[in-house]
PDB file of N, CA and C in Angstrom:
ATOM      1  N   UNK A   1     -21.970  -2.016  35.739  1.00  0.00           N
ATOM      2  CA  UNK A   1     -22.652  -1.027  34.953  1.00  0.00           C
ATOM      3  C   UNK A   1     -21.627  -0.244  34.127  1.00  0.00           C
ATOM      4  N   UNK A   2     -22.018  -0.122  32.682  1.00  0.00           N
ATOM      5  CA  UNK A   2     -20.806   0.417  31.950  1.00  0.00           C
ATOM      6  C   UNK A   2     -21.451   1.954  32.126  1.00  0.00           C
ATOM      7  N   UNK A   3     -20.285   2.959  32.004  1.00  0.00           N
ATOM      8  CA  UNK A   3     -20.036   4.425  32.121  1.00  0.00           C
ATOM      9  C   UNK A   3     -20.198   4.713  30.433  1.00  0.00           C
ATOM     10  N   UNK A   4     -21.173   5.249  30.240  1.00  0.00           N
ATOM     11  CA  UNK A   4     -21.006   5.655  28.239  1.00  0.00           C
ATOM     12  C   UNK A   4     -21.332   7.028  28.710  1.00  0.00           C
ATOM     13  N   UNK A   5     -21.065   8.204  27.785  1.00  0.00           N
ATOM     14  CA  UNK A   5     -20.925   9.362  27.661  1.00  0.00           C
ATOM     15  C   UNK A   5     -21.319   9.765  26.583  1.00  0.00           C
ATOM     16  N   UNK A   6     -22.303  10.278  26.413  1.00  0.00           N
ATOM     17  CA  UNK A   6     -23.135  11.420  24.889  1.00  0.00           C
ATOM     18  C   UNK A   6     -22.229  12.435  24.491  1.00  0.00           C
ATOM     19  N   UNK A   7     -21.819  12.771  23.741  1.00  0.00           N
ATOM     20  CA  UNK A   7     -21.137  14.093  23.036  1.00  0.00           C
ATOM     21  C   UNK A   7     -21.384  14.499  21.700  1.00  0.00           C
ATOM     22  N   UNK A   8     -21.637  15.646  22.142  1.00  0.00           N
ATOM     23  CA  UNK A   8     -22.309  16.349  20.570  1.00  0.00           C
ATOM     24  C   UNK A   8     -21.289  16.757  19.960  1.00  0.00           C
ATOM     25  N   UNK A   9     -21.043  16.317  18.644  1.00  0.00           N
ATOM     26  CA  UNK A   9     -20.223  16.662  17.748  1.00  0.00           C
ATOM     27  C   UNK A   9     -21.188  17.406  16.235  1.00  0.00           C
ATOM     28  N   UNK A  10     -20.218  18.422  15.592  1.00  0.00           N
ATOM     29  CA  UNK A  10     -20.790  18.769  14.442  1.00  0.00           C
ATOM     30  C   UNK A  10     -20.342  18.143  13.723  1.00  0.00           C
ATOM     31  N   UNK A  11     -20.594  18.726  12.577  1.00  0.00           N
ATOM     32  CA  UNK A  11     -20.175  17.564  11.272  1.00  0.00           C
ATOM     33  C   UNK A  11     -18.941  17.965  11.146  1.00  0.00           C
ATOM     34  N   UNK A  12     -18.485  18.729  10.914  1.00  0.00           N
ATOM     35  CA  UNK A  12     -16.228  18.921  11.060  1.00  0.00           C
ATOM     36  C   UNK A  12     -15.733  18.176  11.891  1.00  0.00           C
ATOM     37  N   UNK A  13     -16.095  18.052  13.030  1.00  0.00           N
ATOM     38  CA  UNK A  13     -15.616  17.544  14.474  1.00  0.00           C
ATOM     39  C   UNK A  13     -15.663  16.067  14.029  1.00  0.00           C
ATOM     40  N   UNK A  14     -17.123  15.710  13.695  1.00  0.00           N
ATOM     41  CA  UNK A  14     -16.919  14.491  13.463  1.00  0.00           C
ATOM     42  C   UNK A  14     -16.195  14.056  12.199  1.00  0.00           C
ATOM     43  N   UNK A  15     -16.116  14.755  11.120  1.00  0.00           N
ATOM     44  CA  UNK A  15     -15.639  14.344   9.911  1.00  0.00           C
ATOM     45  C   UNK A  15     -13.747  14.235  10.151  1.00  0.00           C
ATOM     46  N   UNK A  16     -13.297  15.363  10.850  1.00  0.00           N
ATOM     47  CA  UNK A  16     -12.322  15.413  11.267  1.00  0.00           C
ATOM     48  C   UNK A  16     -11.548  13.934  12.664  1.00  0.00           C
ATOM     49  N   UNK A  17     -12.414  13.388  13.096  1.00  0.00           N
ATOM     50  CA  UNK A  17     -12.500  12.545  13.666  1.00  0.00           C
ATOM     51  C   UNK A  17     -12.054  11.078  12.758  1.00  0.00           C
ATOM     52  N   UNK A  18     -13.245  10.937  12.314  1.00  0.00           N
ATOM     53  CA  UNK A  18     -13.202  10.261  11.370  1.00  0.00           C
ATOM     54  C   UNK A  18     -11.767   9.799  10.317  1.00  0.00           C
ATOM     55  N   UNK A  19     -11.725  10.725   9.504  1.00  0.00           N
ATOM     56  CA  UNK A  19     -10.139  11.118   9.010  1.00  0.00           C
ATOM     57  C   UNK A  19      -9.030  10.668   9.773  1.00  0.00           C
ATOM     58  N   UNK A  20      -9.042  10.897  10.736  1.00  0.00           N
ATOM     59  CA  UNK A  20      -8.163  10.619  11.601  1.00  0.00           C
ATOM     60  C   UNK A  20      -7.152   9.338  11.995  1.00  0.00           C
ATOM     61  N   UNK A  21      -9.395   8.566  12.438  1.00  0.00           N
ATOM     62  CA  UNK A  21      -9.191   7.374  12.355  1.00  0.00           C
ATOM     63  C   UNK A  21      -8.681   6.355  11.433  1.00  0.00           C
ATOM     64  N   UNK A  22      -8.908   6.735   9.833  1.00  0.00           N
ATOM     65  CA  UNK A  22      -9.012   6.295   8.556  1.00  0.00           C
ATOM     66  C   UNK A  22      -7.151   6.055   8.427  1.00  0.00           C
ATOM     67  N   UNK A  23      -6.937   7.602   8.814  1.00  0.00           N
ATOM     68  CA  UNK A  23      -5.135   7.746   8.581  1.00  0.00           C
ATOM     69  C   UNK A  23      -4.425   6.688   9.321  1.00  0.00           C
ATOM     70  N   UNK A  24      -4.198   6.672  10.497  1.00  0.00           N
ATOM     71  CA  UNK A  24      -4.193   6.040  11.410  1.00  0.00           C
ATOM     72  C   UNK A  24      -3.989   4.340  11.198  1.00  0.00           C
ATOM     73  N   UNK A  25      -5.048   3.882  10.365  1.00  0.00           N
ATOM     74  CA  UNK A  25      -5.266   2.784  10.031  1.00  0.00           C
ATOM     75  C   UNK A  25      -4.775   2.243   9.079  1.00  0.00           C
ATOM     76  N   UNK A  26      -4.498   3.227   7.797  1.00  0.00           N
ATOM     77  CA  UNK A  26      -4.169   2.817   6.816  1.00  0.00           C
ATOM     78  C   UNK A  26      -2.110   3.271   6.897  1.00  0.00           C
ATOM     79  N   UNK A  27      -1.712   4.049   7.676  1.00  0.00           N
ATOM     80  CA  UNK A  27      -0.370   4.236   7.984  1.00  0.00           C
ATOM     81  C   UNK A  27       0.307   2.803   8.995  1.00  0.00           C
ATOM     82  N   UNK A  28      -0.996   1.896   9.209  1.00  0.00           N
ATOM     83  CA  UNK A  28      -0.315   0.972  10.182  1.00  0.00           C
ATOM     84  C   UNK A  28      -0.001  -0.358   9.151  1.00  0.00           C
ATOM     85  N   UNK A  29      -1.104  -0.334   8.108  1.00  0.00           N
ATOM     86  CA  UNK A  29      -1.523  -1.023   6.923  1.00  0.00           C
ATOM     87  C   UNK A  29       0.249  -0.825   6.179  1.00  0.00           C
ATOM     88  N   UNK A  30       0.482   0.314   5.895  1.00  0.00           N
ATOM     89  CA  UNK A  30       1.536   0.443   5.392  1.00  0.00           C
ATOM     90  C   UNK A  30       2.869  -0.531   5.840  1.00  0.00           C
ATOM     91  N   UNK A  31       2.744   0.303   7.480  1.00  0.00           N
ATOM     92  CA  UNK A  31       3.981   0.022   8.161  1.00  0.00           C
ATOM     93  C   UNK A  31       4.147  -1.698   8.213  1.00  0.00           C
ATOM     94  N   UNK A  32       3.168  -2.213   8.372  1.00  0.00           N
ATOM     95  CA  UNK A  32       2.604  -4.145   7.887  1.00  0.00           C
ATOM     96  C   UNK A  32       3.489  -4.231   6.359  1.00  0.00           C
ATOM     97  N   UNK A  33       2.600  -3.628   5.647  1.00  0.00           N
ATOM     98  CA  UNK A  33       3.130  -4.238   3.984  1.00  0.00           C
ATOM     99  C   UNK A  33       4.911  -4.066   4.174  1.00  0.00           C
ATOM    100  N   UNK A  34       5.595  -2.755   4.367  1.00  0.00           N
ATOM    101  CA  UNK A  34       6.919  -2.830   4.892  1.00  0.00           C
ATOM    102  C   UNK A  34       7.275  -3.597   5.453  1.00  0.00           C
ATOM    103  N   UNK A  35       7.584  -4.258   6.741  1.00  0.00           N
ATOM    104  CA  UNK A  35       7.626  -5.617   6.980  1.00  0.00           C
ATOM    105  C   UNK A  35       7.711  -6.419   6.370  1.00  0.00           C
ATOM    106  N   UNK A  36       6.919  -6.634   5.836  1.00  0.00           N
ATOM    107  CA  UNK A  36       6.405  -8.109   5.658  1.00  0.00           C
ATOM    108  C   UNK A  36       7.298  -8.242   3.813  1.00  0.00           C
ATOM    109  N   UNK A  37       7.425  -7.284   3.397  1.00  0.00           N
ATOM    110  CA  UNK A  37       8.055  -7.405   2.033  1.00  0.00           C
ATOM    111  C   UNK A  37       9.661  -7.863   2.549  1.00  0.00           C
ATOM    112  N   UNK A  38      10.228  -6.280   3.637  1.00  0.00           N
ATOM    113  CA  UNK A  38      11.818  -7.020   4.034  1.00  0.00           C
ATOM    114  C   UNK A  38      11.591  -8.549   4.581  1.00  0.00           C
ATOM    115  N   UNK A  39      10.522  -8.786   5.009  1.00  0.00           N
ATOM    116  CA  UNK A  39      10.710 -10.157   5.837  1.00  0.00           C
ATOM    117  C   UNK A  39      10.678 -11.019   4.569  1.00  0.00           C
ATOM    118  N   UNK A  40       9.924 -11.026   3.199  1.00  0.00           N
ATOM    119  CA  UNK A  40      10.211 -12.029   2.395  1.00  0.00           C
ATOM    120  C   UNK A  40      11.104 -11.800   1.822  1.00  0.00           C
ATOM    121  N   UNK A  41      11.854 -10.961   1.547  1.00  0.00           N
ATOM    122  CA  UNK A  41      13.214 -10.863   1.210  1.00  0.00           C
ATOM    123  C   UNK A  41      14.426 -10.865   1.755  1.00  0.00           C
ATOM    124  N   UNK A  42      14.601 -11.342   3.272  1.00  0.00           N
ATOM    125  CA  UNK A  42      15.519 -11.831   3.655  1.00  0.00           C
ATOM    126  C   UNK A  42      15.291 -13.348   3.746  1.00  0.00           C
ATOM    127  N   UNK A  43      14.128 -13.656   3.510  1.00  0.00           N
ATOM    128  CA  UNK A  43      13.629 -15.135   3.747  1.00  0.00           C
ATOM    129  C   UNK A  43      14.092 -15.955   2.603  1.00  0.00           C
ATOM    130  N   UNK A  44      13.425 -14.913   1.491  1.00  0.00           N
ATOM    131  CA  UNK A  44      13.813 -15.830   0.043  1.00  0.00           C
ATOM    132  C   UNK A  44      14.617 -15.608  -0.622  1.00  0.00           C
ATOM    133  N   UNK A  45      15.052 -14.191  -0.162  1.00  0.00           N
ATOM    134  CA  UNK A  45      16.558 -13.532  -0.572  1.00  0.00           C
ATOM    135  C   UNK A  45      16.143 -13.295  -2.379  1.00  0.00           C
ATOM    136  N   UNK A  46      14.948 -12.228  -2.624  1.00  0.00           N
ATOM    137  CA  UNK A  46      14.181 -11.443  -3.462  1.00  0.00           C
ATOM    138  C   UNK A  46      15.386 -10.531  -3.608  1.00  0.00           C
ATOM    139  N   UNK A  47      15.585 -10.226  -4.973  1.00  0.00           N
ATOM    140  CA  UNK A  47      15.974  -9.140  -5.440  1.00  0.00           C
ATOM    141  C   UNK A  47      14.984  -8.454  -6.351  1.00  0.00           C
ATOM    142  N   UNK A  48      15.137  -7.043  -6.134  1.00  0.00           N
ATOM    143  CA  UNK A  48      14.392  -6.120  -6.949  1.00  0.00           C
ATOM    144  C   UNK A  48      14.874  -5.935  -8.587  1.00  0.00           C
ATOM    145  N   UNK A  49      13.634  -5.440  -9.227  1.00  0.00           N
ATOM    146  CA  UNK A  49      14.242  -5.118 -10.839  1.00  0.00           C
ATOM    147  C   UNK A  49      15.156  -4.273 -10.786  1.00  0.00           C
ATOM    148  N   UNK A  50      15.762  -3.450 -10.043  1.00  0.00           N
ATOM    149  CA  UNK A  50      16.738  -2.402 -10.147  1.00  0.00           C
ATOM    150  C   UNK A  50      18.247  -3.106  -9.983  1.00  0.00           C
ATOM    151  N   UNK A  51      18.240  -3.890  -8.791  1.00  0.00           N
ATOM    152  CA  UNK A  51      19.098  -5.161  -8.290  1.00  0.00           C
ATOM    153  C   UNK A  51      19.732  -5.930  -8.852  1.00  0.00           C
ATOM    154  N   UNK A  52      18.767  -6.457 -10.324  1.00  0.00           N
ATOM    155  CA  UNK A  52      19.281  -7.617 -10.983  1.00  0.00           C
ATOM    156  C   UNK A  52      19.736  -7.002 -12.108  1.00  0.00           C
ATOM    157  N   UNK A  53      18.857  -5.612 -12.663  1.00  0.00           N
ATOM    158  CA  UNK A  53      19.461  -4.864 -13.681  1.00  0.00           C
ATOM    159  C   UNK A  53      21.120  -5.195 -13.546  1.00  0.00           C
ATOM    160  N   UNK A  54      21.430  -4.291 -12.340  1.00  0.00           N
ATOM    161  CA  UNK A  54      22.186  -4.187 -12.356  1.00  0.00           C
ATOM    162  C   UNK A  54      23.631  -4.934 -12.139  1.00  0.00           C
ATOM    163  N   UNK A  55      22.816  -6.040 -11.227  1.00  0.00           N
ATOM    164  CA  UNK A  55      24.167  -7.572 -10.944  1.00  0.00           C
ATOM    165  C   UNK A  55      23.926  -8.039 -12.770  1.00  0.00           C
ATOM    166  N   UNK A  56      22.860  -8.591 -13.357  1.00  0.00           N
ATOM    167  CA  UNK A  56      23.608  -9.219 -14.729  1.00  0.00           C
ATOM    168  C   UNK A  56      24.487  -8.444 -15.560  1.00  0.00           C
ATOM    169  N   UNK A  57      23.676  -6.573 -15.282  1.00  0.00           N
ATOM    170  CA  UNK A  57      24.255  -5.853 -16.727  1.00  0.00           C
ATOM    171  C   UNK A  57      23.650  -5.868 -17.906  1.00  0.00           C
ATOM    172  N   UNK A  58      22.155  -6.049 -17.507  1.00  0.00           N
ATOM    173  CA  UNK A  58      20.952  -6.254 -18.183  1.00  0.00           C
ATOM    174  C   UNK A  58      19.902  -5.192 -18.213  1.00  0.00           C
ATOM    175  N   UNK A  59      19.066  -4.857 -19.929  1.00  0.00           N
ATOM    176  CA  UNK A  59      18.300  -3.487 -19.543  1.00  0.00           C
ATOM    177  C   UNK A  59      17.066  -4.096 -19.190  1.00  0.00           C
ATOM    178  N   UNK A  60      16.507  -3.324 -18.795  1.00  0.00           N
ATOM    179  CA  UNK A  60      14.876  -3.180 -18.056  1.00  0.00           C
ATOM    180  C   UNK A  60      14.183  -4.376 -19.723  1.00  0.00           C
ATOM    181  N   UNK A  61      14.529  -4.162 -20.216  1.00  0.00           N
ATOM    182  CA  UNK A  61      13.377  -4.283 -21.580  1.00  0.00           C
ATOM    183  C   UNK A  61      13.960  -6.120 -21.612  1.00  0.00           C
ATOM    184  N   UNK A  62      15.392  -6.587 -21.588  1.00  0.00           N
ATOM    185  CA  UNK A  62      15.639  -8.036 -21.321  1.00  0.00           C
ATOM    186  C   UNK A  62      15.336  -8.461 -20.472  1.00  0.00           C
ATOM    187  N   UNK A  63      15.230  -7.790 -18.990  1.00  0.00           N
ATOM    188  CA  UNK A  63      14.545  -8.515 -18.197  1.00  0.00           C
ATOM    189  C   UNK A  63      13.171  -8.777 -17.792  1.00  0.00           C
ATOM    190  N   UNK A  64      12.670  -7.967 -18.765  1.00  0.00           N
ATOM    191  CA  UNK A  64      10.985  -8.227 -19.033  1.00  0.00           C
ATOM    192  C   UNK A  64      11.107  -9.322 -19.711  1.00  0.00           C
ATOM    193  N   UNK A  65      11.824  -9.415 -21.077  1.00  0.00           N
ATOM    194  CA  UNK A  65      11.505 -10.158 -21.943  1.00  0.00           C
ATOM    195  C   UNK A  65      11.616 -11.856 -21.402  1.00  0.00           C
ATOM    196  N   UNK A  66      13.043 -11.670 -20.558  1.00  0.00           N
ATOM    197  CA  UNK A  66      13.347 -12.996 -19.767  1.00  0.00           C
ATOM    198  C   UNK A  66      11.975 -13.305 -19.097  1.00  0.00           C
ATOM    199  N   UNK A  67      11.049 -12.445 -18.690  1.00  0.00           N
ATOM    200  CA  UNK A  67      10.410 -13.164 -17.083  1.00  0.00           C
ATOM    201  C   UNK A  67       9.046 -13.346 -18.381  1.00  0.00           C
ATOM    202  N   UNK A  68       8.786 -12.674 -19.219  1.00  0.00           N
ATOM    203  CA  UNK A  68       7.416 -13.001 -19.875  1.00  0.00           C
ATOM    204  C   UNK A  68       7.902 -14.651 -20.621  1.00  0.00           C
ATOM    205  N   UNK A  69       8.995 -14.443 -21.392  1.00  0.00           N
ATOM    206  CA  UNK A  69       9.371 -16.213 -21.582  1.00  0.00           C
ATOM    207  C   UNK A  69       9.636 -16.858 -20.436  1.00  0.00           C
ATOM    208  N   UNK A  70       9.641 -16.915 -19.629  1.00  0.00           N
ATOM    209  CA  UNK A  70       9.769 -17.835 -18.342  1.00  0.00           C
ATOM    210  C   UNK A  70      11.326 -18.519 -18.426  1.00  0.00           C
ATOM    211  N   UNK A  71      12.065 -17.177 -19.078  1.00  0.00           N
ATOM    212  CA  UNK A  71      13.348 -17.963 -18.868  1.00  0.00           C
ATOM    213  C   UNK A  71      14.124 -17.101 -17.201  1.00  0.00           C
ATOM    214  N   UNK A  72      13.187 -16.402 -16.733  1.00  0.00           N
ATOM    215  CA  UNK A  72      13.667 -15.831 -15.185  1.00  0.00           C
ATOM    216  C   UNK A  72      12.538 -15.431 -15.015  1.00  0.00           C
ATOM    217  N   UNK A  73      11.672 -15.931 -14.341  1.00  0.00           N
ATOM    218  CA  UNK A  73      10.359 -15.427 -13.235  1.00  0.00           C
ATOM    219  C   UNK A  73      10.457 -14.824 -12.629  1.00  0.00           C
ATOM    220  N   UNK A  74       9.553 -13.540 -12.406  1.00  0.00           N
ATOM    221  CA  UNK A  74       9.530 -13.285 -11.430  1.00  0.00           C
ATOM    222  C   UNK A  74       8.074 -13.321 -10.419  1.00  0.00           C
ATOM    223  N   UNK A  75       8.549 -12.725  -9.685  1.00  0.00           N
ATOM    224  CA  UNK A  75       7.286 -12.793  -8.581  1.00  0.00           C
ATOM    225  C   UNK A  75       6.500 -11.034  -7.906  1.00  0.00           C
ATOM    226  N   UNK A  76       5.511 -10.736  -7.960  1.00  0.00           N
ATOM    227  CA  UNK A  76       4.956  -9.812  -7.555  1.00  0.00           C
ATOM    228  C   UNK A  76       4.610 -10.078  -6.071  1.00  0.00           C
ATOM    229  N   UNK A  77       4.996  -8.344  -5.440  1.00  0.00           N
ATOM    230  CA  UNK A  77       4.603  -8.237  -4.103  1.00  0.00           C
ATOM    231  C   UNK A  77       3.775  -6.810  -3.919  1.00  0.00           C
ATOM    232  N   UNK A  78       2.848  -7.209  -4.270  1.00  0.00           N
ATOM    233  CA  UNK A  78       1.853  -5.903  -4.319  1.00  0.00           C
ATOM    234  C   UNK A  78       2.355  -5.608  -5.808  1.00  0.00           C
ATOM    235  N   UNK A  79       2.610  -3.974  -6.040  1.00  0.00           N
ATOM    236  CA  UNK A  79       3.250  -3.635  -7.274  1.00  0.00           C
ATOM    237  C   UNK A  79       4.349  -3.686  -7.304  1.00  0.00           C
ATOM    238  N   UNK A  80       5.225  -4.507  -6.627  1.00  0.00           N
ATOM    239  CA  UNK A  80       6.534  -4.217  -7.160  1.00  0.00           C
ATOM    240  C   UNK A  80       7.105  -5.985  -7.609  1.00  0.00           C
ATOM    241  N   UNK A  81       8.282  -5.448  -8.252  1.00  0.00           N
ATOM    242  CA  UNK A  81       8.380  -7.503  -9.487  1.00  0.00           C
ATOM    243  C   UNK A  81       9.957  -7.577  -8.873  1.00  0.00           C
ATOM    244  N   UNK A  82      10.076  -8.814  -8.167  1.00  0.00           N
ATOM    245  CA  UNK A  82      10.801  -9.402  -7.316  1.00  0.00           C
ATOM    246  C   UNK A  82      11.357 -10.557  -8.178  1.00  0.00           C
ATOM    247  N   UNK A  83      12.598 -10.968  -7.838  1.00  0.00           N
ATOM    248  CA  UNK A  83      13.233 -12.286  -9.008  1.00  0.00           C
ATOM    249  C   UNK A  83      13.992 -13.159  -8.002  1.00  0.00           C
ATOM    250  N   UNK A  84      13.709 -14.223  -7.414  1.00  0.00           N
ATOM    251  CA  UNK A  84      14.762 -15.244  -6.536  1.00  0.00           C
ATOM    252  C   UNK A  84      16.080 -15.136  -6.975  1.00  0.00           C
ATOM    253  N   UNK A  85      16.904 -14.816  -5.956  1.00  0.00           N
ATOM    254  CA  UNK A  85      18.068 -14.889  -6.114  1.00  0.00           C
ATOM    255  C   UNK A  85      18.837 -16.213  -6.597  1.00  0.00           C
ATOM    256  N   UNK A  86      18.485 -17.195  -6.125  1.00  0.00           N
ATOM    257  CA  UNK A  86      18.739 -19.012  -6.849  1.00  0.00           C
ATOM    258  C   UNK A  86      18.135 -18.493  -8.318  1.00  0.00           C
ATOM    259  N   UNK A  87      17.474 -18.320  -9.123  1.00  0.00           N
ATOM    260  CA  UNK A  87      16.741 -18.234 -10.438  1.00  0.00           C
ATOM    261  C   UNK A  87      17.629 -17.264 -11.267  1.00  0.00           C
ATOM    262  N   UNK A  88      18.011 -16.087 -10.550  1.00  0.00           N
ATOM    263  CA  UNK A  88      18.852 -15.154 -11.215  1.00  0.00           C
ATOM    264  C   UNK A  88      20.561 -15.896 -11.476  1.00  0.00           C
ATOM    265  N   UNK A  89      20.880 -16.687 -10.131  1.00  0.00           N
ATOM    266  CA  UNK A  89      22.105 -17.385 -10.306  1.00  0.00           C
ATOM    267  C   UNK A  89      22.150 -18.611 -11.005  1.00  0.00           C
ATOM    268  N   UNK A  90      20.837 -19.294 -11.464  1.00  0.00           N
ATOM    269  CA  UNK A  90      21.355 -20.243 -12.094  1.00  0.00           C
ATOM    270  C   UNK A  90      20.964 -19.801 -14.061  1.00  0.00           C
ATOM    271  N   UNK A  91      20.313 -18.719 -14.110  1.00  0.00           N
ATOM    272  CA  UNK A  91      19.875 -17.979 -15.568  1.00  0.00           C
ATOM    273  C   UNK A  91      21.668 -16.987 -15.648  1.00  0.00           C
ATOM    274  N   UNK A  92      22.642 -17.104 -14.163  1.00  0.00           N
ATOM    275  CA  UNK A  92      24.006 -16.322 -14.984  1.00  0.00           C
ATOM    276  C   UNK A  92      24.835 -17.251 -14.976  1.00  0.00           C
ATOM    277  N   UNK A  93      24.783 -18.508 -14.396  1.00  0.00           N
ATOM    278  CA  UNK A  93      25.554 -19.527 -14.925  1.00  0.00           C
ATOM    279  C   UNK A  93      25.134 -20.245 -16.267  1.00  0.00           C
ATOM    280  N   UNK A  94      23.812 -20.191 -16.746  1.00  0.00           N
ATOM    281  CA  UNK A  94      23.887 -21.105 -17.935  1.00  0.00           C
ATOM    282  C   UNK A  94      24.205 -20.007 -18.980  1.00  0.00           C
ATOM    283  N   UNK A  95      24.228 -18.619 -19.072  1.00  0.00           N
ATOM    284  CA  UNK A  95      24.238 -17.529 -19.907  1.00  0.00           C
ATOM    285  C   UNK A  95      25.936 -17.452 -19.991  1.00  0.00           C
ATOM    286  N   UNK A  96      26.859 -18.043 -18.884  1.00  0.00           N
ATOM    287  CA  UNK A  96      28.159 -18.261 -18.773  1.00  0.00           C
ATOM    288  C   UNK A  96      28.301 -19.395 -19.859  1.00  0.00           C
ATOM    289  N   UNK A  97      27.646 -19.963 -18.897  1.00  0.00           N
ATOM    290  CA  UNK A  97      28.207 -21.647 -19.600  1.00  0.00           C
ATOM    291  C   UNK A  97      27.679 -21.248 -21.514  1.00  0.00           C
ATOM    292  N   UNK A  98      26.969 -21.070 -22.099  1.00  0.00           N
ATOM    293  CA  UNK A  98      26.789 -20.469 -23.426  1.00  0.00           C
ATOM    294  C   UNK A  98      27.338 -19.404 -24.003  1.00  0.00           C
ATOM    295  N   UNK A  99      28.084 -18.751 -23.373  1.00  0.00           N
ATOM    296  CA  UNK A  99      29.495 -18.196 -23.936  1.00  0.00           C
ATOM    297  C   UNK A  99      30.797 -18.586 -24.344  1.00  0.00           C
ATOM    298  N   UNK A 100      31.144 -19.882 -23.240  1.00  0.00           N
ATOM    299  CA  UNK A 100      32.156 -20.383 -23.480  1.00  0.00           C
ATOM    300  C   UNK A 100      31.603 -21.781 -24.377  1.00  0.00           C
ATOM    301  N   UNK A 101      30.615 -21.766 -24.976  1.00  0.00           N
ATOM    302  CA  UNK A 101      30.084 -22.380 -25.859  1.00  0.00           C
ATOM    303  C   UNK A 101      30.472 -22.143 -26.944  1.00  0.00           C
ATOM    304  N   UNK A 102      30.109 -21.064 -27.294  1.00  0.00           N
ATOM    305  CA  UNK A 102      30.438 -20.179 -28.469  1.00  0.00           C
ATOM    306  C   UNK A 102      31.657 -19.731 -28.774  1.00  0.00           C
ATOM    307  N   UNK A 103      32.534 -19.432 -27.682  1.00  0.00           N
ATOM    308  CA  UNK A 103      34.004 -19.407 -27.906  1.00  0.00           C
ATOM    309  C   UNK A 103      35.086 -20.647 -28.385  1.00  0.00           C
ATOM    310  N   UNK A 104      33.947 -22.097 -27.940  1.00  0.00           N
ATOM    311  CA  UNK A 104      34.620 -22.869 -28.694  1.00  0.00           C
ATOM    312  C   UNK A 104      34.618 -23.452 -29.993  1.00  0.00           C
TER     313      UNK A 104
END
């Protein structure tokens, strides 16, 4: 025989309840998406737009322009734009190799 219990709540009590639960749920939601972003980025070894800015020496506005021509993709994780680290290294070796192109 299950034990259930009636309790009168007002509407604060319960609304406050409620809330609670909501927070609760959506702070665990969070603490998941965290995870799970470091976990694909030690996996696929993701660098962020701030990251690559700064390893090529490239502004925000070229590395848009790179990923809308599909000459460096990137990848979305929720809202934020992620670039494979293999994709970034082989877009600074051929950007090498076409310098010493031109120098000859």
């Amino acid at each position: 025989m299950e034990n259930n219990m009636i309790v009168q709540l007002n509407v604060e009590q319960l609304s406050g309840l409620i809330k609670k639960a909501v927070e609760e749920v959506l702070n665990e939601r969070k603490t998941e998406k965290k995870k799970i972003r470091k976990q694909l980025k030690k996996e696929t070894k993701l660098m962020s737009r701030e990251e690559v800015e700064k390893f090529l020496g490239v502004s925000d506005t070229t590395l848009h322009n790179w990923n809308k021509s599909g000459e460096l993709p990137a990848q979305k994780i929720g809202r934020r734009v992620y670039y494979n680290k293999s994709d970034i290294m082989a877009k600074l070796s051929s950007c090498q190799a076409s310098k010493k192109a031109k120098v000859k």
